[in-house]
PDB file of N, CA and C in Angstrom:
ATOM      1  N   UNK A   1     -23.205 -23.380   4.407  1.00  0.00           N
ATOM      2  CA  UNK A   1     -22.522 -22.420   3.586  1.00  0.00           C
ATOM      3  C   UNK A   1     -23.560 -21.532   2.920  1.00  0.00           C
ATOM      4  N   UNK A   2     -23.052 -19.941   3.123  1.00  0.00           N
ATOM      5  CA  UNK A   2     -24.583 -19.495   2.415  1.00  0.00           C
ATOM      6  C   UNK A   2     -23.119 -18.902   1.023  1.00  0.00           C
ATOM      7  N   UNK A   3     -24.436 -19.463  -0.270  1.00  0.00           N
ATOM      8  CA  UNK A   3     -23.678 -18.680  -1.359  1.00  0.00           C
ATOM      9  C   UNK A   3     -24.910 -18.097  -2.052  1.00  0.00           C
ATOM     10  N   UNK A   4     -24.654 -16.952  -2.688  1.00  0.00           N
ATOM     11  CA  UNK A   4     -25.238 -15.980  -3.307  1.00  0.00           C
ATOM     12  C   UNK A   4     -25.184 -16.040  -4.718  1.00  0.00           C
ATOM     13  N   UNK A   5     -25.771 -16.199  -5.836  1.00  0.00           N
ATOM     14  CA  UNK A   5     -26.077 -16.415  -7.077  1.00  0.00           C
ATOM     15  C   UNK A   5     -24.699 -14.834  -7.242  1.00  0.00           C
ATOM     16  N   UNK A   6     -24.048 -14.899  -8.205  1.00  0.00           N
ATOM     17  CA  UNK A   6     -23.023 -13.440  -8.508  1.00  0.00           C
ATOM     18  C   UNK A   6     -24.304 -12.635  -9.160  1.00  0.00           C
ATOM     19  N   UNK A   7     -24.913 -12.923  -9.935  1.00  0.00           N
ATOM     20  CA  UNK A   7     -25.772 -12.095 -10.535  1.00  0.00           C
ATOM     21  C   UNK A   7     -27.244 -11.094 -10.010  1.00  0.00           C
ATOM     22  N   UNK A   8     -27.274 -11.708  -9.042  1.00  0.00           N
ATOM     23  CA  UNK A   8     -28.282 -11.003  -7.509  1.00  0.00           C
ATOM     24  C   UNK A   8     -27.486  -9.691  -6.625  1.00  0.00           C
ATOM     25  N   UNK A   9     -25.892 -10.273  -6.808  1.00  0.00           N
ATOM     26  CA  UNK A   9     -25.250  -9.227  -6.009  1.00  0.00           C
ATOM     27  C   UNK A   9     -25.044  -7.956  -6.600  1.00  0.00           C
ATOM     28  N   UNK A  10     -25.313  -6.873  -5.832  1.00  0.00           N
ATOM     29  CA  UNK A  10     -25.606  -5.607  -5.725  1.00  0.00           C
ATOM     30  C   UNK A  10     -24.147  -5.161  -4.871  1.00  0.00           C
ATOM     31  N   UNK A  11     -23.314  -3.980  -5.352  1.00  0.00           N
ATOM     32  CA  UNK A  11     -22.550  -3.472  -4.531  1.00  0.00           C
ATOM     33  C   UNK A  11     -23.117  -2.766  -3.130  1.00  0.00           C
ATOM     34  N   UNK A  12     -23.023  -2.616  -2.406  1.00  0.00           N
ATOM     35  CA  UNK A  12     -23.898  -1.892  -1.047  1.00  0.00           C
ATOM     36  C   UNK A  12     -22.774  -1.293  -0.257  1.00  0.00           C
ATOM     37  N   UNK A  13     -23.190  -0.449   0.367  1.00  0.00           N
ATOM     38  CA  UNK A  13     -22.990   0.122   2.003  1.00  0.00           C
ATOM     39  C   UNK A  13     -22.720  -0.882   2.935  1.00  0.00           C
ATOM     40  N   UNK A  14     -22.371  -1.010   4.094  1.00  0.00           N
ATOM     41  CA  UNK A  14     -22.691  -2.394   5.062  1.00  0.00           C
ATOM     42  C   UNK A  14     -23.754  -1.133   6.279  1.00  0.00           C
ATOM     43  N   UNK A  15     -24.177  -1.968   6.966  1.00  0.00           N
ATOM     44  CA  UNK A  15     -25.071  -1.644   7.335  1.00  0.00           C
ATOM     45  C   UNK A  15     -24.787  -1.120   9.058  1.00  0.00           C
ATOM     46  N   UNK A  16     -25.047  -0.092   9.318  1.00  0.00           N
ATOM     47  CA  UNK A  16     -24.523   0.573  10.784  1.00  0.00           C
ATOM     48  C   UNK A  16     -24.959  -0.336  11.455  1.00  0.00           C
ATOM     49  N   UNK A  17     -22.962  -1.264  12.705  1.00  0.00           N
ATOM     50  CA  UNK A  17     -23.689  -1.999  13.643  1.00  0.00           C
ATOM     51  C   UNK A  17     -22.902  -3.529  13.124  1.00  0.00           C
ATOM     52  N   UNK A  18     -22.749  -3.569  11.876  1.00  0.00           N
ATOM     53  CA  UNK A  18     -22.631  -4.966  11.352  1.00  0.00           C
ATOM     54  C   UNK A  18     -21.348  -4.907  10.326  1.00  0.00           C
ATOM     55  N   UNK A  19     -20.379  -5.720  10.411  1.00  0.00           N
ATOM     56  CA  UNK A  19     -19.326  -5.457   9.000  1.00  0.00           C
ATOM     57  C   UNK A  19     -19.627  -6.239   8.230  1.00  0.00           C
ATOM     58  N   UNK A  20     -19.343  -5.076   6.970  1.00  0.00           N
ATOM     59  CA  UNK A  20     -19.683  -5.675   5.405  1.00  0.00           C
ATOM     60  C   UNK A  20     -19.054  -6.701   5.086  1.00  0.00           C
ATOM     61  N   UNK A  21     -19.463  -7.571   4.035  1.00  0.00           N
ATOM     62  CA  UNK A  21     -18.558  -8.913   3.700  1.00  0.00           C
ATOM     63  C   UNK A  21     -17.490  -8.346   3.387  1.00  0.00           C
ATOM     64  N   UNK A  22     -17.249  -7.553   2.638  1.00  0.00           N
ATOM     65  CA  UNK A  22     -16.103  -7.074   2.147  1.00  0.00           C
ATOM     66  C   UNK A  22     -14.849  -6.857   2.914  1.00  0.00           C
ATOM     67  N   UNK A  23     -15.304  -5.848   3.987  1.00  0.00           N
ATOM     68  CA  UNK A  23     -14.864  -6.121   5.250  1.00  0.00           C
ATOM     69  C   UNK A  23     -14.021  -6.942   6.044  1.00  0.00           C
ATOM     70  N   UNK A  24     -15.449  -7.699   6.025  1.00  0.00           N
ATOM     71  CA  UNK A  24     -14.560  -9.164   6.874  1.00  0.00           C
ATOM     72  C   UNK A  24     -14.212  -9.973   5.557  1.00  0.00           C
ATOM     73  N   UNK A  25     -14.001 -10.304   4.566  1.00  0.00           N
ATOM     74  CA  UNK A  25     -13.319 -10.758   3.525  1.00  0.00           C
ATOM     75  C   UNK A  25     -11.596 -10.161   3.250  1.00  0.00           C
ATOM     76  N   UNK A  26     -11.492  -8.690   4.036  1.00  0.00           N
ATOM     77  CA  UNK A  26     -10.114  -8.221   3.806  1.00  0.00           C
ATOM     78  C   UNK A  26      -9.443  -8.611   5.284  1.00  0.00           C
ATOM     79  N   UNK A  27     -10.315  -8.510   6.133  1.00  0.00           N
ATOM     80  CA  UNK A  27      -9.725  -9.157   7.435  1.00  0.00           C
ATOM     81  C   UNK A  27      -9.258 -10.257   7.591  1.00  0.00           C
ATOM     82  N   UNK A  28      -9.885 -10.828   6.431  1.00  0.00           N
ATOM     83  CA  UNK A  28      -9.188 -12.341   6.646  1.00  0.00           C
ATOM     84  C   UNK A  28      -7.735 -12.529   5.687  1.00  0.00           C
ATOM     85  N   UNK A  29      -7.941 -12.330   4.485  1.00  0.00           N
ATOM     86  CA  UNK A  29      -7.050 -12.635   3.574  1.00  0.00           C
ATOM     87  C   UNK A  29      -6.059 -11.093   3.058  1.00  0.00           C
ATOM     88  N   UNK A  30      -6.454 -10.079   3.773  1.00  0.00           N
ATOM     89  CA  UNK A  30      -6.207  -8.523   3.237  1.00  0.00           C
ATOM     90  C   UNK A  30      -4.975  -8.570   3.375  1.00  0.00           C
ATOM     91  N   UNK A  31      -3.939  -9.361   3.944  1.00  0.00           N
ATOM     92  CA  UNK A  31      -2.736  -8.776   4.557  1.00  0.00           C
ATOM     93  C   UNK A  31      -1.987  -9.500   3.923  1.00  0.00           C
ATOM     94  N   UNK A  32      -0.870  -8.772   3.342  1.00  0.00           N
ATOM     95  CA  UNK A  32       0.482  -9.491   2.542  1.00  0.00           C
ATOM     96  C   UNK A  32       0.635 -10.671   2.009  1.00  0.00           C
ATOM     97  N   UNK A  33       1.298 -11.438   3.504  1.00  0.00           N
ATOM     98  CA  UNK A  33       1.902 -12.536   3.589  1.00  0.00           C
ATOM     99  C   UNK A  33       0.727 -13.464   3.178  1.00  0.00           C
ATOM    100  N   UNK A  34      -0.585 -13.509   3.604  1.00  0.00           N
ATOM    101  CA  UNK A  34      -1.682 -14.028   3.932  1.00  0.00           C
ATOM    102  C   UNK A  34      -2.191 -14.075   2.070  1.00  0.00           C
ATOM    103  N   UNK A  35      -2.213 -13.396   1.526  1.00  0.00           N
ATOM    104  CA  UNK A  35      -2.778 -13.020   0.096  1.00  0.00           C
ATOM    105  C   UNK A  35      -2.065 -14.164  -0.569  1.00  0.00           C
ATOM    106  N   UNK A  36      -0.347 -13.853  -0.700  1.00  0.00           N
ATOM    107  CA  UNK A  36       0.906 -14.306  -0.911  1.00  0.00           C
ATOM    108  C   UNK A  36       0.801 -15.996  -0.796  1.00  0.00           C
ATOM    109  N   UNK A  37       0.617 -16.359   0.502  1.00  0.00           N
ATOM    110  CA  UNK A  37       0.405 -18.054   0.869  1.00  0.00           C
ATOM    111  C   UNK A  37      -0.593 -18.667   0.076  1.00  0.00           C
ATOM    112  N   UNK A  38      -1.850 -17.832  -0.112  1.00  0.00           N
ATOM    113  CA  UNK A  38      -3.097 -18.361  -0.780  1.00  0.00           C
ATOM    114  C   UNK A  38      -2.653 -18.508  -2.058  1.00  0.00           C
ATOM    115  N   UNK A  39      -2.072 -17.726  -3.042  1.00  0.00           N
ATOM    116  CA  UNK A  39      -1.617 -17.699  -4.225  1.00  0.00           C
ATOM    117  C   UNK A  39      -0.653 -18.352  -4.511  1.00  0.00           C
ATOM    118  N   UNK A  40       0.375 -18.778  -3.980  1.00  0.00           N
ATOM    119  CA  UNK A  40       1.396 -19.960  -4.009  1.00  0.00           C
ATOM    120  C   UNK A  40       0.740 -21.224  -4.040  1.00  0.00           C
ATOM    121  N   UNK A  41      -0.086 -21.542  -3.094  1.00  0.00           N
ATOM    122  CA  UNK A  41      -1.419 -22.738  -2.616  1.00  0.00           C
ATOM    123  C   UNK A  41      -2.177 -22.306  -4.076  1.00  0.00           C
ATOM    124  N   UNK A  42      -2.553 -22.015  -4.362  1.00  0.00           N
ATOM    125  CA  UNK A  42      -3.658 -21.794  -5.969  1.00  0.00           C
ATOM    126  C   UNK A  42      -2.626 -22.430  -6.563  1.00  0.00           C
ATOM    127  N   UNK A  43      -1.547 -21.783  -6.480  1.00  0.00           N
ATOM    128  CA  UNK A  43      -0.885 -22.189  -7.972  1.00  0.00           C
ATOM    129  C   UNK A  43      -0.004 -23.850  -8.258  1.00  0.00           C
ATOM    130  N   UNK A  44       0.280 -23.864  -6.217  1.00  0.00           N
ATOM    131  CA  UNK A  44       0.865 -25.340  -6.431  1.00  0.00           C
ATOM    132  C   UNK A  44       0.365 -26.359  -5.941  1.00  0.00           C
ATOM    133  N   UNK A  45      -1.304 -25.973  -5.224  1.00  0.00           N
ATOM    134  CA  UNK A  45      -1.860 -27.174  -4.742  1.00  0.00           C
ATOM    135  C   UNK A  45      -1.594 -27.202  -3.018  1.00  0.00           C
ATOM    136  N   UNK A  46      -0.265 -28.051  -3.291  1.00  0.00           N
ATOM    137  CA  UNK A  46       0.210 -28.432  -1.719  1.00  0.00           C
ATOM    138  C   UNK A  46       1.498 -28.443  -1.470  1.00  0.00           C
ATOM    139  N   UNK A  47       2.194 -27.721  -0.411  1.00  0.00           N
ATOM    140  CA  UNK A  47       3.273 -27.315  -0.322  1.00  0.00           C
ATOM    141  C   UNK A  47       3.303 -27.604   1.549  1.00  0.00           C
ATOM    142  N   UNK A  48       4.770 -27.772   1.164  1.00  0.00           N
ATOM    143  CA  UNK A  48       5.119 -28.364   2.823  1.00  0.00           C
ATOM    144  C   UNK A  48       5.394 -26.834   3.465  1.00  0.00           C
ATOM    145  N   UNK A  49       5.770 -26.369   4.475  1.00  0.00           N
ATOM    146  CA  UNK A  49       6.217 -25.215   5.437  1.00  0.00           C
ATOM    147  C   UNK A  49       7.287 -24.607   5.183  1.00  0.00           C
ATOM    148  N   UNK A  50       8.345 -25.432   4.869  1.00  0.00           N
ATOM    149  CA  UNK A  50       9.642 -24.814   4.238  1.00  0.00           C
ATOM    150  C   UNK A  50       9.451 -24.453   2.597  1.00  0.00           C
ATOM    151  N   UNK A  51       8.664 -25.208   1.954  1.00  0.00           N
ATOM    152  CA  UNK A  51       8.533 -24.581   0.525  1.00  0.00           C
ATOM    153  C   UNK A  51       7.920 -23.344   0.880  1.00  0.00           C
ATOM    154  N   UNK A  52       6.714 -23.260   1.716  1.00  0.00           N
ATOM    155  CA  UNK A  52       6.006 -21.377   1.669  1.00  0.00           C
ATOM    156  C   UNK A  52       7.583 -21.086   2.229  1.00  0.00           C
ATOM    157  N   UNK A  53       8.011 -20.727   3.377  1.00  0.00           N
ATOM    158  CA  UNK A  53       8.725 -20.354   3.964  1.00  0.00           C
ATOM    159  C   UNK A  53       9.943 -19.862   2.705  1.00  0.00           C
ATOM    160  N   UNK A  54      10.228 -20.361   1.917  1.00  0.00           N
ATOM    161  CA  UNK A  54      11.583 -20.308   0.521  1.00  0.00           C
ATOM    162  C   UNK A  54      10.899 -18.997  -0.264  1.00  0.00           C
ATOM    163  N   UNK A  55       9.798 -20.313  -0.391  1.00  0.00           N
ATOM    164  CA  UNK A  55       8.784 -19.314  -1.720  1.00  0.00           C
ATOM    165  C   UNK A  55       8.353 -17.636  -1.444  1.00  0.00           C
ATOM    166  N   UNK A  56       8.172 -17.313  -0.243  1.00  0.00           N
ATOM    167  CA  UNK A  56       8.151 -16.349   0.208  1.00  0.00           C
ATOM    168  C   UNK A  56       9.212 -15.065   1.057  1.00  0.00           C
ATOM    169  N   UNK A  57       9.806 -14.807   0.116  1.00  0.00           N
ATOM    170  CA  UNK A  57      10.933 -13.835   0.430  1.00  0.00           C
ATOM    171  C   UNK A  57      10.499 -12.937   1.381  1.00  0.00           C
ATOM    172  N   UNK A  58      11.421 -13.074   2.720  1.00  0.00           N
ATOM    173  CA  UNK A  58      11.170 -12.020   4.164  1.00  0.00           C
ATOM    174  C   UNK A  58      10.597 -12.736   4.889  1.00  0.00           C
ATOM    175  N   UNK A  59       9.723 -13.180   4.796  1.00  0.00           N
ATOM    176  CA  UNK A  59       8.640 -13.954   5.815  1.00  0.00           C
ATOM    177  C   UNK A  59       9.335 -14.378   6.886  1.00  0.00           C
ATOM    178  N   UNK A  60       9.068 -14.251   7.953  1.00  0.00           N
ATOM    179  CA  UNK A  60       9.152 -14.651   9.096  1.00  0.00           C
ATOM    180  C   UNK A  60       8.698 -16.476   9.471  1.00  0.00           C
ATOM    181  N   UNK A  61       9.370 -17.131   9.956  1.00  0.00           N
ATOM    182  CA  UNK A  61       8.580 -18.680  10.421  1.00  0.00           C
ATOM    183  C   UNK A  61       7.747 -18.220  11.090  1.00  0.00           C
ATOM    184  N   UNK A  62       7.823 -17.362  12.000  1.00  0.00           N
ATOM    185  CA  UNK A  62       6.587 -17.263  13.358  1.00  0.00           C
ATOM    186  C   UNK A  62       5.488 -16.541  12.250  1.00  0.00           C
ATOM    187  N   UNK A  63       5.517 -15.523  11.796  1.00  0.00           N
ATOM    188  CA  UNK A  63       4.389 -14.993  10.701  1.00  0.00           C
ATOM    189  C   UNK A  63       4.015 -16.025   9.674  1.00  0.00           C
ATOM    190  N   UNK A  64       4.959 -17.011   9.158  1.00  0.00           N
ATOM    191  CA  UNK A  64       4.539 -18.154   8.460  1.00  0.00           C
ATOM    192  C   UNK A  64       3.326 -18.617   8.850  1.00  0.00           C
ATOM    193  N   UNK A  65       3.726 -19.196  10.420  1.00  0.00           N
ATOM    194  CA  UNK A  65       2.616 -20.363  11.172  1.00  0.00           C
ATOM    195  C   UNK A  65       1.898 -19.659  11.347  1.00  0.00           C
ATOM    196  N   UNK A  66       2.010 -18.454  11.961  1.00  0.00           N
ATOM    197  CA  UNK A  66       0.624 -17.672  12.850  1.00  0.00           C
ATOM    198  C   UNK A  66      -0.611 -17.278  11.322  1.00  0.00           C
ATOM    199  N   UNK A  67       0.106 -16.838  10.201  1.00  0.00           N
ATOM    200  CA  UNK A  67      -0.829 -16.602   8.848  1.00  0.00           C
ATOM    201  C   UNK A  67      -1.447 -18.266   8.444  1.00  0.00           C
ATOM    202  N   UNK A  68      -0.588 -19.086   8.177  1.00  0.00           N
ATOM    203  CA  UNK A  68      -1.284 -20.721   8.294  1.00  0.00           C
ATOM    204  C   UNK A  68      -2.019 -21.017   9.313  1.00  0.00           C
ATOM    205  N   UNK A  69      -2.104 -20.486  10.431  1.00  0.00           N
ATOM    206  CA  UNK A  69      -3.019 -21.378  11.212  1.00  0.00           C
ATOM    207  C   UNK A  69      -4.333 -20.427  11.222  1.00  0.00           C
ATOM    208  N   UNK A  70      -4.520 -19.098  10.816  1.00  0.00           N
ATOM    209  CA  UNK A  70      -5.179 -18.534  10.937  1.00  0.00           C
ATOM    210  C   UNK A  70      -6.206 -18.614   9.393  1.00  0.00           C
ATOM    211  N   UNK A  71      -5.810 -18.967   8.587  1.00  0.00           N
ATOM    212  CA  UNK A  71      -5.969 -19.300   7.586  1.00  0.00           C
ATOM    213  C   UNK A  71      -6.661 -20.632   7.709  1.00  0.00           C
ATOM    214  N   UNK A  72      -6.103 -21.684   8.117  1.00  0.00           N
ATOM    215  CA  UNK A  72      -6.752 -22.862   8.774  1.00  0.00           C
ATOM    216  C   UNK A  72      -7.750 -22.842   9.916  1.00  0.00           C
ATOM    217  N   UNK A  73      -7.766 -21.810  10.485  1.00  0.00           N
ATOM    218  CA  UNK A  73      -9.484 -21.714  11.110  1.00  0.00           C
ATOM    219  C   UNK A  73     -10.422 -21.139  10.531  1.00  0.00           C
ATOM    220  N   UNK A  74      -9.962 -20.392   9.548  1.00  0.00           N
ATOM    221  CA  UNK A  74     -11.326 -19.279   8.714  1.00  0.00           C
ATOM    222  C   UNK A  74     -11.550 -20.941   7.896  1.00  0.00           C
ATOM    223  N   UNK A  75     -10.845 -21.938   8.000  1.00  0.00           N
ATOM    224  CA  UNK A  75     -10.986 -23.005   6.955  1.00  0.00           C
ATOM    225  C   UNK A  75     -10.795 -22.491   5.483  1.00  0.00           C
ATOM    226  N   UNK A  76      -9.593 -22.215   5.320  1.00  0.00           N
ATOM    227  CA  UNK A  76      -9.272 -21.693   4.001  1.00  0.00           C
ATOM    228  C   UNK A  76      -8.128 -22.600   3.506  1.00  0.00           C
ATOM    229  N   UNK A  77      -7.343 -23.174   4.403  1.00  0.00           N
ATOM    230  CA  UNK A  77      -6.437 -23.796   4.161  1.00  0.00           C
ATOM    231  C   UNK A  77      -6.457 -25.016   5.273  1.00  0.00           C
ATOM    232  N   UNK A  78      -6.288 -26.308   4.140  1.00  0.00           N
ATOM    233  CA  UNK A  78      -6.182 -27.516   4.849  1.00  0.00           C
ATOM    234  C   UNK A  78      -4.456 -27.781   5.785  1.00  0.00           C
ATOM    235  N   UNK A  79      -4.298 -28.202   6.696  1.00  0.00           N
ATOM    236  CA  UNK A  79      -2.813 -28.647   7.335  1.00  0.00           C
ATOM    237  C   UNK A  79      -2.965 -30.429   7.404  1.00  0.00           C
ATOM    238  N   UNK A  80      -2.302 -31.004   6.749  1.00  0.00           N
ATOM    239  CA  UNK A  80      -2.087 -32.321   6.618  1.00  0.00           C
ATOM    240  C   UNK A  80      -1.095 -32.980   7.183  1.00  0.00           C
ATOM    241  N   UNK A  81      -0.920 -33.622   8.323  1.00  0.00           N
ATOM    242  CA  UNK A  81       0.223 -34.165   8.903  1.00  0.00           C
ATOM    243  C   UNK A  81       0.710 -35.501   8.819  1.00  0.00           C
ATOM    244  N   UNK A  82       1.719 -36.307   8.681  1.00  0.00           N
ATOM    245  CA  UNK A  82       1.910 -37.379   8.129  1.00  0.00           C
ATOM    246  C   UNK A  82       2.843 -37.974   9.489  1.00  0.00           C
ATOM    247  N   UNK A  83       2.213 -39.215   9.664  1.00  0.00           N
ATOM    248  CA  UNK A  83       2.926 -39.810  10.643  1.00  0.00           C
ATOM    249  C   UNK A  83       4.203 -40.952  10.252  1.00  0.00           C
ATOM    250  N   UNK A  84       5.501 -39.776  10.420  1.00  0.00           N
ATOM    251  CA  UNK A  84       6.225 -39.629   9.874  1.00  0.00           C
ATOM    252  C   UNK A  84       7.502 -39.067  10.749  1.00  0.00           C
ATOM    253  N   UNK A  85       9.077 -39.641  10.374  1.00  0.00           N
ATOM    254  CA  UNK A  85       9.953 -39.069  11.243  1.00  0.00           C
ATOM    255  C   UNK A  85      11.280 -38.596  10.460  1.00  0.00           C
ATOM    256  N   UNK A  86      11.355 -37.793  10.148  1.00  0.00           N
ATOM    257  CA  UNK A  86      10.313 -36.292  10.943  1.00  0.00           C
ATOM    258  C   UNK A  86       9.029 -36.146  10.539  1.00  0.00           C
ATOM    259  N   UNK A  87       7.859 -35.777  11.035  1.00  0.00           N
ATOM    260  CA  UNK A  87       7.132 -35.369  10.790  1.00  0.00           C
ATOM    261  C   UNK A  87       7.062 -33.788   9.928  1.00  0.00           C
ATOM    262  N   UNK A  88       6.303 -34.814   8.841  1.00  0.00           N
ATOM    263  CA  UNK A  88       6.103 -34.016   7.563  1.00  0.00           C
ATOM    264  C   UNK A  88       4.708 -33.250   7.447  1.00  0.00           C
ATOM    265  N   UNK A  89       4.213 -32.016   7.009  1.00  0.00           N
ATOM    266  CA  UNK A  89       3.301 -31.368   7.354  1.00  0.00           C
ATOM    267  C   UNK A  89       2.362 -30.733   5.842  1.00  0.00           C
ATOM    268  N   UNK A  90       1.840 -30.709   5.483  1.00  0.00           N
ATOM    269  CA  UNK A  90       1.355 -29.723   3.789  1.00  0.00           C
ATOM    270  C   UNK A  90       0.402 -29.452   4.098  1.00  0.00           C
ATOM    271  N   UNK A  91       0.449 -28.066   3.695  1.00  0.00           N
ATOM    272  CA  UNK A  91      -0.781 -27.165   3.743  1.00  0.00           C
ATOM    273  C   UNK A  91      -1.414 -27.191   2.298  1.00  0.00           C
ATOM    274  N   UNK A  92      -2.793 -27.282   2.217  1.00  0.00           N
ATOM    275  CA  UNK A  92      -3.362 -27.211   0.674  1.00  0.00           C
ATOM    276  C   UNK A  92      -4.397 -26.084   0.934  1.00  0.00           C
ATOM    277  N   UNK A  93      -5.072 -25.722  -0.024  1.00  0.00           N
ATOM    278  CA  UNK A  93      -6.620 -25.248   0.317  1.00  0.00           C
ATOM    279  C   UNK A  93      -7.677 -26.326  -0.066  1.00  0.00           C
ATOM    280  N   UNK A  94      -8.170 -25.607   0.829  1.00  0.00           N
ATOM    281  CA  UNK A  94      -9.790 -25.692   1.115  1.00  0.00           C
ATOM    282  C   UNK A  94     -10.522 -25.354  -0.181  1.00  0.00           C
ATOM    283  N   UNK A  95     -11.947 -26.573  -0.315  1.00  0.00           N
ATOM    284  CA  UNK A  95     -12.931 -25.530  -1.598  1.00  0.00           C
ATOM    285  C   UNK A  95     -13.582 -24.592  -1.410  1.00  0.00           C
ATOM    286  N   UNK A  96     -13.571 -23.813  -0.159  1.00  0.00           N
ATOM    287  CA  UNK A  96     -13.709 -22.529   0.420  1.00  0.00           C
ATOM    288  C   UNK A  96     -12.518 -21.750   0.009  1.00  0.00           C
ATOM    289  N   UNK A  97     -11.436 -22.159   0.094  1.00  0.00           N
ATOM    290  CA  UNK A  97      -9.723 -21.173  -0.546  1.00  0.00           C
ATOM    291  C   UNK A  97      -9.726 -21.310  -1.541  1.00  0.00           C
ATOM    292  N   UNK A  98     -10.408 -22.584  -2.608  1.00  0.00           N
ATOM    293  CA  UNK A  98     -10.249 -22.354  -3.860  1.00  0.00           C
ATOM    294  C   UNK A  98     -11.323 -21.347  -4.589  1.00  0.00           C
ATOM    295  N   UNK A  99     -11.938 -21.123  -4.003  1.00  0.00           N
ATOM    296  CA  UNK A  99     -13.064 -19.932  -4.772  1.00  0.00           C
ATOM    297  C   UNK A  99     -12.364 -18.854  -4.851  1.00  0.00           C
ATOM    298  N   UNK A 100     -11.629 -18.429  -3.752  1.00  0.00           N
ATOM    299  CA  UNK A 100     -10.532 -17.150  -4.084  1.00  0.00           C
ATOM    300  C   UNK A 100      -9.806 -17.183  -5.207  1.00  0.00           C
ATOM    301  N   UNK A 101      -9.894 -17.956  -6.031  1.00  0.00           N
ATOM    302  CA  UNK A 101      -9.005 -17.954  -7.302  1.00  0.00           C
ATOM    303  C   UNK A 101     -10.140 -16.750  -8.410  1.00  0.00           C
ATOM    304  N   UNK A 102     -10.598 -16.820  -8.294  1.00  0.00           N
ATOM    305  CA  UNK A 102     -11.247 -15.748  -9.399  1.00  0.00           C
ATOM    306  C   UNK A 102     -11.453 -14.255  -8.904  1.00  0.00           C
ATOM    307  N   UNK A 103     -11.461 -13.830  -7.458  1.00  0.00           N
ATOM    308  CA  UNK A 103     -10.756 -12.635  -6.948  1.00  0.00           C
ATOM    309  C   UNK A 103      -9.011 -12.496  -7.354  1.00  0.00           C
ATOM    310  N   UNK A 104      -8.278 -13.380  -7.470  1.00  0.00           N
ATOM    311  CA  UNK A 104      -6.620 -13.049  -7.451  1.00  0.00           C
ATOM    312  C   UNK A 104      -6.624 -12.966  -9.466  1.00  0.00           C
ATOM    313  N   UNK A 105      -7.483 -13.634 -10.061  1.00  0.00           N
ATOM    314  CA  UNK A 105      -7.537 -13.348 -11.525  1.00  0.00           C
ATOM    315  C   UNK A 105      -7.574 -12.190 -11.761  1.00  0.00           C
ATOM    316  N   UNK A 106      -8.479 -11.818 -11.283  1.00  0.00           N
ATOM    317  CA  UNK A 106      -9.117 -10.277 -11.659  1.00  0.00           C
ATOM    318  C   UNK A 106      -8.236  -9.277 -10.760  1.00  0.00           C
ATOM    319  N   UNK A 107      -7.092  -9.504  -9.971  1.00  0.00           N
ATOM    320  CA  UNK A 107      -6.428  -8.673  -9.169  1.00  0.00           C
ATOM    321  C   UNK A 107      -5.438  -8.541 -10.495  1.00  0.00           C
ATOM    322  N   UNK A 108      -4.814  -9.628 -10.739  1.00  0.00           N
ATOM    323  CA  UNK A 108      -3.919  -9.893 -11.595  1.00  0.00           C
ATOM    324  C   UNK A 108      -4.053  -9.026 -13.052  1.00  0.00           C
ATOM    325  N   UNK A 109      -5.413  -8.867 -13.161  1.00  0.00           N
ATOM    326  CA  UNK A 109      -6.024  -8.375 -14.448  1.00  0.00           C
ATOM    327  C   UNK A 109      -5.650  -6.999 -14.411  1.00  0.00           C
ATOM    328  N   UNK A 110      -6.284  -6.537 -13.535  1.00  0.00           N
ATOM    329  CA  UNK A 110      -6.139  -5.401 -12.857  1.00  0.00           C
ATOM    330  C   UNK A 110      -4.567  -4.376 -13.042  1.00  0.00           C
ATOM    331  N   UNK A 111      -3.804  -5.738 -12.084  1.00  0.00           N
ATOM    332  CA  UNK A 111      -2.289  -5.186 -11.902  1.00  0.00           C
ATOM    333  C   UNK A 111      -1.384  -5.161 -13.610  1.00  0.00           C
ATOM    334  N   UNK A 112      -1.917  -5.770 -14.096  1.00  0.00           N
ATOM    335  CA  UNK A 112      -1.491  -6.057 -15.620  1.00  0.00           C
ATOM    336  C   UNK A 112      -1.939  -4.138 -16.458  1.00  0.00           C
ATOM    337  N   UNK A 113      -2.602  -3.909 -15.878  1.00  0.00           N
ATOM    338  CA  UNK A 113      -3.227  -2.795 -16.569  1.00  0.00           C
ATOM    339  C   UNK A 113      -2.708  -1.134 -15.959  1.00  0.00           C
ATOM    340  N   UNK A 114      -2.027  -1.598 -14.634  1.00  0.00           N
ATOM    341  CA  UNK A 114      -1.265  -0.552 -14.181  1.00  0.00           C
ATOM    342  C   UNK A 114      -0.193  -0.253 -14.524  1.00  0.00           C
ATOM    343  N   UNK A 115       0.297   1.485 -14.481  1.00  0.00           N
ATOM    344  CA  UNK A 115       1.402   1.176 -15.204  1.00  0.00           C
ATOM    345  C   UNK A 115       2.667   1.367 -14.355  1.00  0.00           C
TER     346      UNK A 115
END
């Protein structure tokens, strides 16, 4: 894992040839539903498929899984399966997904200040 002291970091350019973290930081989590799942997961820990699925008004099941599993390979979100009938499933985060909690603070901060 490479982490960077916050106080070393410098806003920058990305560099011709290569995408900026920033970049690939919105590619991963930039999109709606995807933001939405992480922040439900911050706030409740661990939630089975049908709780996101409720919790998230519109969502699609197929956009459900395809944003969870994609989410679960950047390793942002854990999938826990229980051998179980029916088989029962909870998604949590990762301590890689929990660092995103102080980006969604400061979003929040942000959105609080708009009018």
């Amino acid at each position: 894992m490479n982490t960077i002291e916050p106080e070393s970091l410098k806003l920058t350019k990305g560099t011709l040839g290569e995408l900026c973290p920033i970049a690939k930081t919105l590619d991963v989590i930039g999109t709606k539903w995807t933001f939405l799942i992480i922040r439900d997961l911050l706030l409740d820990d661990t939630l089975r498929f049908s709780q996101l699925l409720r919790s998230l008004e519109g969502i699609s099941p197929k956009t459900l899984a395809l944003r969870l599993r994609e989410l679960e390979n950047q390793d942002i979100v854990a999938r826990k399966v229980y051998p179980e009938v029916p088989p029962r499933v909870e998604y949590s985060l990762t301590e890689k997904g929990r660092r995103l909690e102080g980006i969604f603070i400061e979003l929040k901060r942000f959105g609080l200040s708009l009018d």
